[in-house]
C-alpha atoms as a PDB file:
ATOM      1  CA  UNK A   1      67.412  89.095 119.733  1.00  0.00           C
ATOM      2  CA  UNK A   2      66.720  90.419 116.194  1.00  0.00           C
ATOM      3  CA  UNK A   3      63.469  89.144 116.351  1.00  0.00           C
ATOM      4  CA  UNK A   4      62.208  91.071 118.809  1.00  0.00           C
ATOM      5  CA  UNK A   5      59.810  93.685 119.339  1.00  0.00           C
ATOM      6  CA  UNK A   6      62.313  96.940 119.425  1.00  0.00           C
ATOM      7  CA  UNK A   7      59.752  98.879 121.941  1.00  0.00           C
ATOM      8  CA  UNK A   8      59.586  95.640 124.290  1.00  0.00           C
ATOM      9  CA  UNK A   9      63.390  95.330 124.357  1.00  0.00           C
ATOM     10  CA  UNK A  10      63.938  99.043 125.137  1.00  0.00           C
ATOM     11  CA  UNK A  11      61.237  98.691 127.855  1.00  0.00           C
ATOM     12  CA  UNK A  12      63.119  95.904 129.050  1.00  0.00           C
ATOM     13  CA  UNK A  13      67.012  96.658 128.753  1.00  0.00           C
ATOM     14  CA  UNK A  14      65.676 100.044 130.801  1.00  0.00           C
ATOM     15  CA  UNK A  15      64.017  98.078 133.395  1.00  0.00           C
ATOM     16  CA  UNK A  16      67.328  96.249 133.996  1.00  0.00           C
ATOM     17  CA  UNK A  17      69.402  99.725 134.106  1.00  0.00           C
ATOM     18  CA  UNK A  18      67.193 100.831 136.182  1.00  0.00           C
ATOM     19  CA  UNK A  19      67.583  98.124 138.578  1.00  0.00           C
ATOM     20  CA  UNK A  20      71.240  97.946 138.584  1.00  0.00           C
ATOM     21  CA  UNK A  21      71.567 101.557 139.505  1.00  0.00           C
ATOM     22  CA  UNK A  22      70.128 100.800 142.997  1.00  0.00           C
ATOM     23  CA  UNK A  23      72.288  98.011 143.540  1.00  0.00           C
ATOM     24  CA  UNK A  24      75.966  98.654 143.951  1.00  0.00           C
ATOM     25  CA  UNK A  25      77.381  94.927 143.074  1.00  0.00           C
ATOM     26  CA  UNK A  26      80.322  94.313 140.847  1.00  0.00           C
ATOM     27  CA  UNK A  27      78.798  90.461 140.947  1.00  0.00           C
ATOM     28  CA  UNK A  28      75.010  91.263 139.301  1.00  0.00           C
ATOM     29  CA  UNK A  29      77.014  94.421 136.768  1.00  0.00           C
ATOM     30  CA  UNK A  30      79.460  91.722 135.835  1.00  0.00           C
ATOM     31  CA  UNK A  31      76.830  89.174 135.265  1.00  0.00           C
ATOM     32  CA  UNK A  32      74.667  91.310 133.092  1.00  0.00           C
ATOM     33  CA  UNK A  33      77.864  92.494 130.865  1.00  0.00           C
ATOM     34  CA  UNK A  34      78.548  89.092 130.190  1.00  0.00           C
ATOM     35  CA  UNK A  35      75.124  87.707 129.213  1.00  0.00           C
ATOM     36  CA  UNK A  36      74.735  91.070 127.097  1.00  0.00           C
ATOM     37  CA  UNK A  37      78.129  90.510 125.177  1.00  0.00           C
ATOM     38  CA  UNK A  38      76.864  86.811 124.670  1.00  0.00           C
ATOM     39  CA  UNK A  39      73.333  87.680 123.627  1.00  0.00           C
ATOM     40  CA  UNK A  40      74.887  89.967 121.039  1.00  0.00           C
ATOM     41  CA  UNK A  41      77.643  87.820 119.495  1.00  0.00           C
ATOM     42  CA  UNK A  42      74.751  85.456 119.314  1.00  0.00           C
ATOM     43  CA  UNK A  43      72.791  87.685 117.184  1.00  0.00           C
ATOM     44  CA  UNK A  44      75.958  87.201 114.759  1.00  0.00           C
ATOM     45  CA  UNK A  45      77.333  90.541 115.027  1.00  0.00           C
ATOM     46  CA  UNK A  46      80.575  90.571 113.974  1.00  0.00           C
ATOM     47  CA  UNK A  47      83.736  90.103 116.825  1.00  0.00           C
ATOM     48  CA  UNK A  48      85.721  92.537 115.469  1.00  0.00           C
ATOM     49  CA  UNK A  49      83.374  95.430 115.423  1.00  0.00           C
ATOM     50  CA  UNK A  50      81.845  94.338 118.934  1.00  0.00           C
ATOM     51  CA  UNK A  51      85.603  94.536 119.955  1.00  0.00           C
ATOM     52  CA  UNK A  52      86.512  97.831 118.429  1.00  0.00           C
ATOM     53  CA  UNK A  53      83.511  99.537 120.178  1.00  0.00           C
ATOM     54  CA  UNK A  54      84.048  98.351 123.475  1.00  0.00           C
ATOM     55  CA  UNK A  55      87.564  99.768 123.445  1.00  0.00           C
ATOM     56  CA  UNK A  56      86.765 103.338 124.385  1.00  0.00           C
ATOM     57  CA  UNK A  57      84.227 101.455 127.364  1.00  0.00           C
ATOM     58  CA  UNK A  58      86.730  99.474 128.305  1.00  0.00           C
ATOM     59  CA  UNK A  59      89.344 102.676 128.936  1.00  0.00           C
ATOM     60  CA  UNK A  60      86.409 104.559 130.761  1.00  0.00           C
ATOM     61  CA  UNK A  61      86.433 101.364 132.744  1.00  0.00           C
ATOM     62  CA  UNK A  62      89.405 101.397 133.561  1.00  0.00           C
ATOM     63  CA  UNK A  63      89.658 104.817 134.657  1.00  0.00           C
ATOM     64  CA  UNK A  64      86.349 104.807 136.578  1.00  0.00           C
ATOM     65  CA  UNK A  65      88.248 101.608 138.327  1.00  0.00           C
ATOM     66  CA  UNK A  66      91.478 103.701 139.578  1.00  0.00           C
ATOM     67  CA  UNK A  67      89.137 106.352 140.693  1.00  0.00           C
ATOM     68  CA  UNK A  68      87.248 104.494 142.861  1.00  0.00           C
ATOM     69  CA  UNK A  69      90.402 102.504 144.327  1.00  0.00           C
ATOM     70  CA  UNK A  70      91.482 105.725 144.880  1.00  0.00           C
ATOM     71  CA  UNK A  71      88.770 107.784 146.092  1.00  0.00           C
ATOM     72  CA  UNK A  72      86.987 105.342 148.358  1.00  0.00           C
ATOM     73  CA  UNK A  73      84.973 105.635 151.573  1.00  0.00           C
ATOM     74  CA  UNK A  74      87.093 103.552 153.637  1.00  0.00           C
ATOM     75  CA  UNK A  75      85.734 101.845 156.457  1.00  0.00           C
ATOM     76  CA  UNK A  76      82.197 102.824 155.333  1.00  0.00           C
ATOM     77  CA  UNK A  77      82.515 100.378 152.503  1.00  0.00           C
ATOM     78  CA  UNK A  78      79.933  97.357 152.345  1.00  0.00           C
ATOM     79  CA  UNK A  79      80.937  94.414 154.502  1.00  0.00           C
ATOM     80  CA  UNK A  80      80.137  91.874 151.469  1.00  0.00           C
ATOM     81  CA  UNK A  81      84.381  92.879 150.139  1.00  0.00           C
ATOM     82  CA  UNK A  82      85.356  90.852 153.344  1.00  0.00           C
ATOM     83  CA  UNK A  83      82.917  87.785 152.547  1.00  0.00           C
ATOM     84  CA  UNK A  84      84.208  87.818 148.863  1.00  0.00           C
ATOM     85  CA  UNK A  85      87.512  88.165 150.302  1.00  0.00           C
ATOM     86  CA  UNK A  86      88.619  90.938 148.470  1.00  0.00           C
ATOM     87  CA  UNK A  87      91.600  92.493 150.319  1.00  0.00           C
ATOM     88  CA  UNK A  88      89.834  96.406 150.612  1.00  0.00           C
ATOM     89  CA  UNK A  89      87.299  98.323 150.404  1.00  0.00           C
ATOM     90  CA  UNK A  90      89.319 100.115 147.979  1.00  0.00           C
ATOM     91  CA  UNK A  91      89.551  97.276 145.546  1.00  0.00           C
ATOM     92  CA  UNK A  92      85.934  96.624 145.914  1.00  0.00           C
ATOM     93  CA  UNK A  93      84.886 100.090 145.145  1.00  0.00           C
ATOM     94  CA  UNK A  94      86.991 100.519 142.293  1.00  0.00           C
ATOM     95  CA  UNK A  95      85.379  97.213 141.089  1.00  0.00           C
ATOM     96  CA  UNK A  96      81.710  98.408 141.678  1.00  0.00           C
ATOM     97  CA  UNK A  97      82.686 101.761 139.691  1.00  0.00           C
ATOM     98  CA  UNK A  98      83.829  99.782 136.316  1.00  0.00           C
ATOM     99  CA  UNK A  99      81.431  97.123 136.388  1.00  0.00           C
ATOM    100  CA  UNK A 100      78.741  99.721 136.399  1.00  0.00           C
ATOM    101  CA  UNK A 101      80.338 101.383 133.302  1.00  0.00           C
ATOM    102  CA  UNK A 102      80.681  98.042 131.288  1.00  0.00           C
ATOM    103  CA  UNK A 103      77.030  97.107 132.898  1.00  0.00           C
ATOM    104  CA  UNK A 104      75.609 100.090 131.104  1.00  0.00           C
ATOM    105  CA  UNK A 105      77.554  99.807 128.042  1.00  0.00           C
ATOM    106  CA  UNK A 106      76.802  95.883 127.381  1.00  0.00           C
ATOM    107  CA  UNK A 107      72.877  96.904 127.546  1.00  0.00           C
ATOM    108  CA  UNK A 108      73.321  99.695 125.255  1.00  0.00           C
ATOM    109  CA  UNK A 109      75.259  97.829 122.548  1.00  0.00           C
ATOM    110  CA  UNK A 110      72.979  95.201 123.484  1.00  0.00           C
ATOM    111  CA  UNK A 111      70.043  97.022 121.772  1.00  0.00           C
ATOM    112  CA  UNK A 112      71.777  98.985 119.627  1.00  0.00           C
ATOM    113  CA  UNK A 113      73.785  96.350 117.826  1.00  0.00           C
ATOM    114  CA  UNK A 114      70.818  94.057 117.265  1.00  0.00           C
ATOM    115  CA  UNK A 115      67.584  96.403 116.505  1.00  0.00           C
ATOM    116  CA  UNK A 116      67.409  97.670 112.985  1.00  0.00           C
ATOM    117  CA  UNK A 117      66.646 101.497 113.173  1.00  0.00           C
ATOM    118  CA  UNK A 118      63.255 101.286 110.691  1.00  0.00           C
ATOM    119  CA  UNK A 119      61.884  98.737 112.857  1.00  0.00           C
ATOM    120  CA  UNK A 120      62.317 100.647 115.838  1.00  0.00           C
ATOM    121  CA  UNK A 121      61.026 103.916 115.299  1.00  0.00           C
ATOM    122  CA  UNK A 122      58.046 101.739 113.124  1.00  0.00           C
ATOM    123  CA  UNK A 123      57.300 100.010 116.678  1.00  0.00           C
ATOM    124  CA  UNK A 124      57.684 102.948 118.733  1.00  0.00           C
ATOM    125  CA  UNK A 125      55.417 104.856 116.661  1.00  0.00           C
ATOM    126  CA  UNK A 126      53.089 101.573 116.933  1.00  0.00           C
ATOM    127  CA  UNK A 127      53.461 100.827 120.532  1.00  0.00           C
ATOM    128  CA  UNK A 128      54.575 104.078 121.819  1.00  0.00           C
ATOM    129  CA  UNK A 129      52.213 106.321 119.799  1.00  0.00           C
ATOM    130  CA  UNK A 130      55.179 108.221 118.497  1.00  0.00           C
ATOM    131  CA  UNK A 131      54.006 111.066 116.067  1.00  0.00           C
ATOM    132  CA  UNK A 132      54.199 110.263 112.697  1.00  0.00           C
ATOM    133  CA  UNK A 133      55.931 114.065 112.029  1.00  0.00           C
ATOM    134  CA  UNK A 134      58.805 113.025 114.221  1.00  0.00           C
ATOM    135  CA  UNK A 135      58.869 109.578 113.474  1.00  0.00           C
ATOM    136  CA  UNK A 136      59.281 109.966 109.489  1.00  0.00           C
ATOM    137  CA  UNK A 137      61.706 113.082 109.797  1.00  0.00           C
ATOM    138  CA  UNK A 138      63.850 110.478 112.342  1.00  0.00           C
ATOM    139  CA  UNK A 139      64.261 107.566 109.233  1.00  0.00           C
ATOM    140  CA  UNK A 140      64.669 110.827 106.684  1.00  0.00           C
ATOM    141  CA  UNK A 141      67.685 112.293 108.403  1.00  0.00           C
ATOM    142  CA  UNK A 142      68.985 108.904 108.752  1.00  0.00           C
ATOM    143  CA  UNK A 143      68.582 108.892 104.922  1.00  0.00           C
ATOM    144  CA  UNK A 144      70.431 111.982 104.470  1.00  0.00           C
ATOM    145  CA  UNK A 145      73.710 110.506 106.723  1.00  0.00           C
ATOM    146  CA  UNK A 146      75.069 108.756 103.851  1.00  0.00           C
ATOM    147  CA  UNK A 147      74.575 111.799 101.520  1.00  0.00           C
ATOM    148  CA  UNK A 148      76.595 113.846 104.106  1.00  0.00           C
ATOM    149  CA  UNK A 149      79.260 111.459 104.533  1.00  0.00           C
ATOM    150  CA  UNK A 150      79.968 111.301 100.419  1.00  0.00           C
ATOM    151  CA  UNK A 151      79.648 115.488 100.969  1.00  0.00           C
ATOM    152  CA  UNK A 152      82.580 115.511 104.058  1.00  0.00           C
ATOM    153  CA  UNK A 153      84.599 113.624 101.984  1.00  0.00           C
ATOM    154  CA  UNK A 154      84.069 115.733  98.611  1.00  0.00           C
ATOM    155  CA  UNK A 155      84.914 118.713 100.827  1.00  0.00           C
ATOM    156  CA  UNK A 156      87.423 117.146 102.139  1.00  0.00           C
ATOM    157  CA  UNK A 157      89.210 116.091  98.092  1.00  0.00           C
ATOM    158  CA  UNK A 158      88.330 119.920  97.332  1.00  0.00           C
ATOM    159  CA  UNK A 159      90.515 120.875  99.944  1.00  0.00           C
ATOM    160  CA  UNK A 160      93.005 119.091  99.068  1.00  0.00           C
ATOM    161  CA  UNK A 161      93.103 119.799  95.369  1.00  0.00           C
ATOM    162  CA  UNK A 162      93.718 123.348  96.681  1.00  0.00           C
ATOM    163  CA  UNK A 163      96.861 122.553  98.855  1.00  0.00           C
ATOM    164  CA  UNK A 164      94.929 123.949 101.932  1.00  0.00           C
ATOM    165  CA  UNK A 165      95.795 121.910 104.553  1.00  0.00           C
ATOM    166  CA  UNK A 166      92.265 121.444 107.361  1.00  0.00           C
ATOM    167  CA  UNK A 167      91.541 119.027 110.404  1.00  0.00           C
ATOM    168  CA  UNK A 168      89.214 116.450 110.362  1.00  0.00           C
ATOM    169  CA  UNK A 169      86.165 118.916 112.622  1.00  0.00           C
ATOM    170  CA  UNK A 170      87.907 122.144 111.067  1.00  0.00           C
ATOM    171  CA  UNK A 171      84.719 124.862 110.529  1.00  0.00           C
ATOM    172  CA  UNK A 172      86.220 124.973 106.763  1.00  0.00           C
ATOM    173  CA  UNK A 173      84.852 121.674 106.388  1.00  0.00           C
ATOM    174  CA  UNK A 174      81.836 121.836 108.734  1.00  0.00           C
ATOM    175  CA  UNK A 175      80.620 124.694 107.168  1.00  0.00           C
ATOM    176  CA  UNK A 176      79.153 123.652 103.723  1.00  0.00           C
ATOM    177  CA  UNK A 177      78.386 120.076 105.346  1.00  0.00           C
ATOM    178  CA  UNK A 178      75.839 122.014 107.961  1.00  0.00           C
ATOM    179  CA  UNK A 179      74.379 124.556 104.963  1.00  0.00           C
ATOM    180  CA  UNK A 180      74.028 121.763 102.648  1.00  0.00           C
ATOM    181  CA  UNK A 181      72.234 119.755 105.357  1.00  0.00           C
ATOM    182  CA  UNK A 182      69.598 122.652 105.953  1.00  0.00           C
ATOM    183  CA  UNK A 183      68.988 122.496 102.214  1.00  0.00           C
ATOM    184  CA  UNK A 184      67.982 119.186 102.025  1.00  0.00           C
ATOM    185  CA  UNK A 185      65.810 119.126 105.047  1.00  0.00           C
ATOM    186  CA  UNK A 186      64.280 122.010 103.491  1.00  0.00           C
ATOM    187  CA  UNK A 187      63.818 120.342 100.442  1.00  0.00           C
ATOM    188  CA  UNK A 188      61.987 116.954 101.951  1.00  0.00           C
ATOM    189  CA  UNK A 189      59.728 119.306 104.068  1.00  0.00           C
ATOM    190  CA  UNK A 190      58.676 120.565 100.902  1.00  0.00           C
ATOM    191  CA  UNK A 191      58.637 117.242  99.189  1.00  0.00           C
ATOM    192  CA  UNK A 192      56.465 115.640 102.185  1.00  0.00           C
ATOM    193  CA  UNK A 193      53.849 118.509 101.554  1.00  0.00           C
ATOM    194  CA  UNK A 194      53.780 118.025  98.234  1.00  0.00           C
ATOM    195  CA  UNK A 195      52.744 114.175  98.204  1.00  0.00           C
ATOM    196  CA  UNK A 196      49.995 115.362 101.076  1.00  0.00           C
ATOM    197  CA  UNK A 197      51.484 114.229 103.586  1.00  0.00           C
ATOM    198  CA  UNK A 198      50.043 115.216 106.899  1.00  0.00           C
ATOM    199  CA  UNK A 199      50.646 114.449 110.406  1.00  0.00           C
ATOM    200  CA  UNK A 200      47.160 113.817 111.843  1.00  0.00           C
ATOM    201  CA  UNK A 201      46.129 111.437 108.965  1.00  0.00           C
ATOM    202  CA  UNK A 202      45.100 107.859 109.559  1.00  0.00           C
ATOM    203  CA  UNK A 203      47.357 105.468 108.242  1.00  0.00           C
ATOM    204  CA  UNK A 204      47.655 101.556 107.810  1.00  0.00           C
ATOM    205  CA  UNK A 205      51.155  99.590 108.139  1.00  0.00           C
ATOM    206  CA  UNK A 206      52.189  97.419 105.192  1.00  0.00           C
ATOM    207  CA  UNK A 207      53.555  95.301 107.931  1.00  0.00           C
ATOM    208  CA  UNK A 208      52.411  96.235 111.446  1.00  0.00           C
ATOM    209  CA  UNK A 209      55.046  95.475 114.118  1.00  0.00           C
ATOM    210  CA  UNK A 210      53.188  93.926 117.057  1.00  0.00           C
ATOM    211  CA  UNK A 211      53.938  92.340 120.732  1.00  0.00           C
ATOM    212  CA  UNK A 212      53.729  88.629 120.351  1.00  0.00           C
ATOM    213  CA  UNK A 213      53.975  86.504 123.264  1.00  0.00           C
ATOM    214  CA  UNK A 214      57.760  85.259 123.175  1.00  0.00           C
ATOM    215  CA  UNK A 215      58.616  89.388 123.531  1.00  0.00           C
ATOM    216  CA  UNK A 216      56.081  89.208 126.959  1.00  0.00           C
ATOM    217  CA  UNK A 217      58.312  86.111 127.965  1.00  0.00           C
ATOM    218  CA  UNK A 218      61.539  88.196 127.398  1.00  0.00           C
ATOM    219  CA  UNK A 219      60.728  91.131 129.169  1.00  0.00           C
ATOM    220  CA  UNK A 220      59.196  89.203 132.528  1.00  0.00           C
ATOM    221  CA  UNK A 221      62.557  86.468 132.666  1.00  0.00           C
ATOM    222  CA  UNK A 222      64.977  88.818 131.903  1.00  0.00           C
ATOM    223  CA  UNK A 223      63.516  92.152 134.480  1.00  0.00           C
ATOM    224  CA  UNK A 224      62.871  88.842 136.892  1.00  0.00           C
ATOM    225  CA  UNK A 225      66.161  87.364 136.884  1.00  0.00           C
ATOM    226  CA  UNK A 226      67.426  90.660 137.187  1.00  0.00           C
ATOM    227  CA  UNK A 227      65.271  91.692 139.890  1.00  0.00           C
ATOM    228  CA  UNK A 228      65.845  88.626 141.983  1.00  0.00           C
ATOM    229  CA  UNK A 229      69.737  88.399 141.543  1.00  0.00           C
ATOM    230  CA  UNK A 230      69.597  91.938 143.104  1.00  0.00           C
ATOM    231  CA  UNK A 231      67.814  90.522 145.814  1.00  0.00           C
ATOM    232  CA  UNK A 232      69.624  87.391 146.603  1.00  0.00           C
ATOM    233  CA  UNK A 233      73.044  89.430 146.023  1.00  0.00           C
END
């Protein structure tokens, strides 16, 4: 999954969303969750951090669940809960509500968990004809995260060292954080000037990011698969 081209994958993880929003199956959203969660433990990402992200989507699953077992439309409920023989319509709604949630969430963390951010915005500026303004200002404020996670945590020491007692999102703390973080921008819009750079310029990639066949192959047997389970289901 690492491997492949970030703009093809996005095309193609969107292609699947797209299809499982007109299709109200718990069957096909259960199906896809699973195959993402394998496809990303696959790309070795680590168990623990796949587990400790999915625990706010699983409590939004849960709670989209008990909202449709509660709130259902009764008799007006597909006929396909009595061929699974699932007891209501109730139960089956409730199902089709979390499924979508964990649907949406496993092809999110899906890319998300196994594109690296430079290659991305590299291909979508390749493949995509992203501007070049808005596609180096993207990788420089990713830059600058780091910078303003050592400056929270100064702050936060500062504070301390006082005796002033401040929450985590209190505007004593947010405050410097969001001045210093104009200041820098500021100061690589000047620094991009000054080394010429320029938007509309021409420019060659050290290493161009392009489509290659197996990335073709991913995006017409996984929207295909998807598209015909939808059908079939």
């Amino acid at each position: 999954m690492r491997t492949l081209n970030p703009a093809v994958k996005f095309v193609t993880l969107l292609a699947v969303t797209l299809i499982l929003a007109g299709k109200h199956d718990p069957i096909l959203n259960f199906a896809v969750f699973l195959l993402s969660m394998a496809a990303i433990l696959s790309a070795q990402v680590k168990p623990r951090t796949l587990g400790l992200l999915l625990l706010p989507i699983l409590l939004a699953a849960a709670g989209m669940f008990f909202t449709g077992y509660r709130f259902h439309a009764g008799g007006s409920m597909p006929v396909r809960a009595e061929i699974l023989n699932i007891g209501s319509s109730a139960l089956w709604n409730g199902l089709t509500q979390a499924s979508r949630v964990l649907a949406y969430a496993g092809a999110g963390y899906l890319f998300a968990l196994t594109t690296d951010r430079v290659r991305m915005i590299c291909s979508f500026q390749r493949q995509f004809h992203l501007p070049q303004v808005f596609a180096y200002g993207l990788l420089a404020a990713w830059g600058i995260f780091p910078q303003m996670t050592r400056e929270y945590r100064r702050t936060r020491a500062a504070f301390r060292a006082r005796g002033i007692r401040v929450f985590p999102i209190s505007p004593a703390l947010l405050k410097p954080l969001l001045v210093k973080s104009v200041r820098w921008s500021e100061a690589l819009a000047i620094a991009m000037e000054s080394k010429g750079f320029s938007g509309q310029a021409k420019r060659t990639d050290f290493a161009p990011i392009r489509v290659q066949p197996r990335d073709w192959l991913f995006l017409l047997l996984t929207v295909g698969c998807t598209a015909a389970a939808a059908v079939l289901l």
